[in-house]
Protein backbone atom coordinates (compact mmCIF):
# COMPACT_ATOMS: atom_id res chain seq x y z
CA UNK A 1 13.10 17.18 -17.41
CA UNK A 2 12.17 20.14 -19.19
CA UNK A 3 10.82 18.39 -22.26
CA UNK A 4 8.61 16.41 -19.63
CA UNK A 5 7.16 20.16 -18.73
CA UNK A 6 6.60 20.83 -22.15
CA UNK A 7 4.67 17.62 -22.89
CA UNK A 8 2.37 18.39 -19.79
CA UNK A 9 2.13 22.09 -20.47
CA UNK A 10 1.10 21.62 -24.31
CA UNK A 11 -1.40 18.85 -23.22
CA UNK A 12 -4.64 20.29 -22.28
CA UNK A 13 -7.18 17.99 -20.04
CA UNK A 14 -10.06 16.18 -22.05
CA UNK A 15 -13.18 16.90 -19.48
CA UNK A 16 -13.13 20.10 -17.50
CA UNK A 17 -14.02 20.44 -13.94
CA UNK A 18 -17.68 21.66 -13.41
CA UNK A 19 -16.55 24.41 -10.98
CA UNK A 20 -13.62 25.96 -13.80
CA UNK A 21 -14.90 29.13 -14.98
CA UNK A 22 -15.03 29.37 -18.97
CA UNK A 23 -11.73 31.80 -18.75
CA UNK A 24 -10.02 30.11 -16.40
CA UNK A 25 -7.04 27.95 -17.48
CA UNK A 26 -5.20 24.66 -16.32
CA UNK A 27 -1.62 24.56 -16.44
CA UNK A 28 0.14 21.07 -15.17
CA UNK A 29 2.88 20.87 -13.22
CA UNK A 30 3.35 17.43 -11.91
CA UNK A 31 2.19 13.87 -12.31
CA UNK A 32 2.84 11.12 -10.30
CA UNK A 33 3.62 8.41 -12.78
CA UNK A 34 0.50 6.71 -11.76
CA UNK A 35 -1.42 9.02 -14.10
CA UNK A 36 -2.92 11.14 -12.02
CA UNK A 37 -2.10 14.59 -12.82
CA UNK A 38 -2.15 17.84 -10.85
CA UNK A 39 -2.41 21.53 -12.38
CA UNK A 40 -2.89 25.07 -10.73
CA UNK A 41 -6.01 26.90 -11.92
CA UNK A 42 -5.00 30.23 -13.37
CA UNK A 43 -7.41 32.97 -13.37
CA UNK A 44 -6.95 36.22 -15.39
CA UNK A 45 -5.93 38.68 -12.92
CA UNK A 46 -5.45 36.38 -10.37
CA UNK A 47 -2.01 36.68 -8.19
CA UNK A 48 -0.18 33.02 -8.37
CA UNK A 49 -0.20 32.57 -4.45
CA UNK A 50 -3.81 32.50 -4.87
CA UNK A 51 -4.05 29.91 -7.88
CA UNK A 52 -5.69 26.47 -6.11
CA UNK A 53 -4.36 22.86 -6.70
CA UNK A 54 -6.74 20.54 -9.04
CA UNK A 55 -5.34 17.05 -9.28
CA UNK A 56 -7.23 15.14 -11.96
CA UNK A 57 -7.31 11.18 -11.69
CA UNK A 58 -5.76 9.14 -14.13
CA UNK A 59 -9.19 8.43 -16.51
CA UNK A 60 -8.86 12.27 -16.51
CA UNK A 61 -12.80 12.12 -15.55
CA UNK A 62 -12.54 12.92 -11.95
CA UNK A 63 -11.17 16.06 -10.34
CA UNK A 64 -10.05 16.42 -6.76
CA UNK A 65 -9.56 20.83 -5.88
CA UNK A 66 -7.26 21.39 -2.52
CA UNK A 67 -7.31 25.49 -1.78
CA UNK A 68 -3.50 24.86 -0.81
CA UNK A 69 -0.38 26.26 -2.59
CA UNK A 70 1.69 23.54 -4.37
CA UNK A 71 4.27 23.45 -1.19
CA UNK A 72 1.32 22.97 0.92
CA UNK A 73 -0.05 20.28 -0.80
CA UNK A 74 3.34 18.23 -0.90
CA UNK A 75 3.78 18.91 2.60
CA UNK A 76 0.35 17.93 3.73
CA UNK A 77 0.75 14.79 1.73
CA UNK A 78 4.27 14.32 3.41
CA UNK A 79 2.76 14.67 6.76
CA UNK A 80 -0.80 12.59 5.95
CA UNK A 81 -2.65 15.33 6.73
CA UNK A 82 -3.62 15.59 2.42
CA UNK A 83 -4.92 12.22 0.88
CA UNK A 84 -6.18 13.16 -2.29
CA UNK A 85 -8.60 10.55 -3.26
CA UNK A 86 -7.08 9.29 -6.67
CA UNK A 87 -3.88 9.03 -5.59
CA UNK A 88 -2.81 5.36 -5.03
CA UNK A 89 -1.84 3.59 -1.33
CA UNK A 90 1.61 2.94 -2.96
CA UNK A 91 2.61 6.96 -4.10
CA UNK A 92 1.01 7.78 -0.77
CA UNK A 93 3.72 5.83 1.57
CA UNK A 94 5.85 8.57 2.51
CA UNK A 95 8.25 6.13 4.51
CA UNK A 96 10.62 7.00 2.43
CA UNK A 97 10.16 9.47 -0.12
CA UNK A 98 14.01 10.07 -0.68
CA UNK A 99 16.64 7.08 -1.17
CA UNK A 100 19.88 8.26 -2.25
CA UNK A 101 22.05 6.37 -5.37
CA UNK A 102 24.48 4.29 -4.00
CA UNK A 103 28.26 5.57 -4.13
CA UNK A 104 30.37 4.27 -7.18
């Protein structure tokens, strides 16, 4: 799991999103397997409640910005009140987002 971090941490987005300021910096924290990958915008000086959610589609040429903390995000998308755009029907469905192993 942490290797998976590292990979997205190290891997810095091809095209930029027109509103990121010059010193501003993207650092990943989830993907959805889909491609699509999301990444807090990190300003210097900037507290980390305050860093907004950018979720970049999967051609990594489209960006999607939520002014939500990362919880708030997930939960919104849990309770279909946040539908980002690139994200597909399928990882949407929130039916069941938790289906335990079976006991051995």
């Amino acid at each position: 799991m942490f290797e998976d971090l590292l990979v997205l941490w190290e891997d810095d987005p091809e095209f930029r999103p027109d509103d990121l300021p010059e010193d501003s910096r993207l650092l990943a924290w989830a993907n959805t397997g889909n491609g699509e990958t999301l990444f807090w915008r990190v300003d210097p000086g900037a507290s980390a409640d305050a860093y907004p959610v950018y979720v970049e589609d999967g051609d990594g040429e489209s960006w999607e910005r939520f002014d939500l903390s990362a919880t708030d995000l997930l939960e919104g998308i849990l309770e279909g009140e946040v539908r980002p755009e690139s994200f597909s029907d399928t990882f949407l469905r929130v039916d069941e987002v938790y289906r335990p192993y079976p006991s051995v």
